[in-house]
Protein backbone atom coordinates (compact mmCIF):
# COMPACT_ATOMS: atom_id res chain seq x y z
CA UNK A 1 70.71 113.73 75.96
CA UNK A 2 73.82 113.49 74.46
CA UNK A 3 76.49 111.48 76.45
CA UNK A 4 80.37 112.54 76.83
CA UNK A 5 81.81 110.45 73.87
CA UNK A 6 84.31 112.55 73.17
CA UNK A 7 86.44 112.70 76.35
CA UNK A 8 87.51 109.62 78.32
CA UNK A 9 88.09 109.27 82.51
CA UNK A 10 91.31 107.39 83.29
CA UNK A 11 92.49 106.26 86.24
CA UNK A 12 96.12 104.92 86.13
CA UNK A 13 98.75 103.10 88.03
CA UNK A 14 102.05 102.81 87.53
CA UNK A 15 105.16 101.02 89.62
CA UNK A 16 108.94 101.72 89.20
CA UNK A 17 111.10 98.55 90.38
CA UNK A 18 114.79 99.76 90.18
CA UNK A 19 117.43 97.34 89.72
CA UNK A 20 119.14 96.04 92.80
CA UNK A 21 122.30 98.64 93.65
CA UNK A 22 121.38 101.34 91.23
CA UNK A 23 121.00 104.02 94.28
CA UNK A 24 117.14 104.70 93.14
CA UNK A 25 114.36 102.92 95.33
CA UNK A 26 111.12 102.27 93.29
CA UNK A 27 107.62 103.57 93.78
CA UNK A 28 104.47 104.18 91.94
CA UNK A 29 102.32 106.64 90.14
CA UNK A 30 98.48 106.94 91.21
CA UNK A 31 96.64 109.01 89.03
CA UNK A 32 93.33 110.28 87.71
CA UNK A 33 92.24 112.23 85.06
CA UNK A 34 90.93 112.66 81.58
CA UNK A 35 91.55 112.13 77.67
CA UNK A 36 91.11 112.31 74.56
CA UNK A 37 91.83 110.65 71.31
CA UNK A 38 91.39 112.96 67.65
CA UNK A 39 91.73 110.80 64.80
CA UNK A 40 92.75 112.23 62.11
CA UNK A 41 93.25 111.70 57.91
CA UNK A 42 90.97 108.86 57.97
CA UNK A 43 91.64 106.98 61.64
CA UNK A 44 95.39 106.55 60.32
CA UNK A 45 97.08 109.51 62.46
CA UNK A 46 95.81 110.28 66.24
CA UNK A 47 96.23 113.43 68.35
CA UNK A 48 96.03 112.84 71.92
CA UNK A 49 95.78 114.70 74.47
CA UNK A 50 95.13 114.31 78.55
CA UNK A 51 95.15 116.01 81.81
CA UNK A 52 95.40 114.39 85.32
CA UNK A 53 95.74 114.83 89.09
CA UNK A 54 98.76 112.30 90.16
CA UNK A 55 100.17 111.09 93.19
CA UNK A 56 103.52 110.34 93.54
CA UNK A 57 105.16 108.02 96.47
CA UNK A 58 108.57 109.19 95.85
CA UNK A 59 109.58 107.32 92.58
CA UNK A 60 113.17 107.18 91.95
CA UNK A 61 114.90 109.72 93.97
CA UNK A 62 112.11 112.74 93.96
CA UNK A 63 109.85 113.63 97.48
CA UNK A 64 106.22 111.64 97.41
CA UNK A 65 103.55 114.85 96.65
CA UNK A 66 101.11 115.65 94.49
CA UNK A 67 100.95 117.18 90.70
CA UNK A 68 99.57 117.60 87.63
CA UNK A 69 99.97 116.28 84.89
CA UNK A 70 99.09 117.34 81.10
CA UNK A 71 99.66 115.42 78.06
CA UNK A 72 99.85 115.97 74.15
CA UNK A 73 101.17 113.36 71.50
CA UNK A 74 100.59 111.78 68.09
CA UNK A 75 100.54 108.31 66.99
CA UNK A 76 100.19 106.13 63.73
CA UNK A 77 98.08 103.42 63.61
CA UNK A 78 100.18 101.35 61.15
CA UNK A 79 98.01 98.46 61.31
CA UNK A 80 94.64 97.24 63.64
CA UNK A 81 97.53 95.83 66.22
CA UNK A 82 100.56 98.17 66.05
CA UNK A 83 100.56 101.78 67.29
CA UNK A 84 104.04 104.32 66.44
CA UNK A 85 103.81 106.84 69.32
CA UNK A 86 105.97 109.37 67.11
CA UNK A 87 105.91 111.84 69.77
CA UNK A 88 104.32 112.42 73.54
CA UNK A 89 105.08 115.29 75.72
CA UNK A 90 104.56 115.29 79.54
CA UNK A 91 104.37 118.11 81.71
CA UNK A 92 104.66 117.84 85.61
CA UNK A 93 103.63 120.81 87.22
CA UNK A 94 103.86 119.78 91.09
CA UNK A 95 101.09 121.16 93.96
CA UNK A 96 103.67 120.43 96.57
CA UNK A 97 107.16 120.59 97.29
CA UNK A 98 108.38 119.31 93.81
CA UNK A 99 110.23 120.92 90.94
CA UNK A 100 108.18 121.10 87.43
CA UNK A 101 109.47 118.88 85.20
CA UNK A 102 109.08 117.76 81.59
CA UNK A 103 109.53 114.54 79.65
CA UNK A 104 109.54 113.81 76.02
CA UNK A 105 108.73 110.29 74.76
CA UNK A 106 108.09 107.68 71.61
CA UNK A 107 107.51 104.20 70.75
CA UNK A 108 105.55 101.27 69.82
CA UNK A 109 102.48 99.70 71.03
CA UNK A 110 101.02 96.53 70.45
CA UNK A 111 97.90 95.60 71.05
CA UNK A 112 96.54 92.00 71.57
């Protein structure tokens, strides 16, 4: 049969140190989910997409709960090592006592 190549299960972790006095204590991001990865005009431009169930411990300031979290950007692949995230667009939409919240993002990354 044919096997799921086209969608990719992530599991992710991420921890928020805060610099000493800035009134924010860190925490970290435990998540799991799905993605997916459309190249497009020849490998050279990417549409990505995801969707994951995250836990949150109380990073920066918010309550610790649970949410969801959906994902749609588009990168360049301007050479087999560098990656322009043009644009990436999170959207938090919280299964306990959170407020939904958005976040807009770009940047480079380089891979080894």
């Amino acid at each position: 049969g044919k096997e799921l190549k086209w969608i990719s299960v992530t599991a992710g972790y991420q921890n928020y140190t805060t610099m000493p006095n800035s009134g924010f204590r860190g925490g970290h991001l435990i998540s799991l989910g799905a993605s997916r990865a459309q190249p497009l005009y020849g490998n050279k431009v990417i549409l990505n997409a995801s969707f994951a169930g995250v836990y949150d411990t109380g990073t920066l300031g918010t309550l610790a709960g649970f949410m969801l979290r959906g994902n749609v950007g588009v990168s360049w692949n301007i050479n087999e090592h560098l990656t322009f995230n043009a644009v990436s667009v999170n959207y938090y939409v919280p299964l306990t006592h959170r407020a939904t919240d958005a976040m807009v993002t770009s940047g480079l990354t380089y891979r080894f």
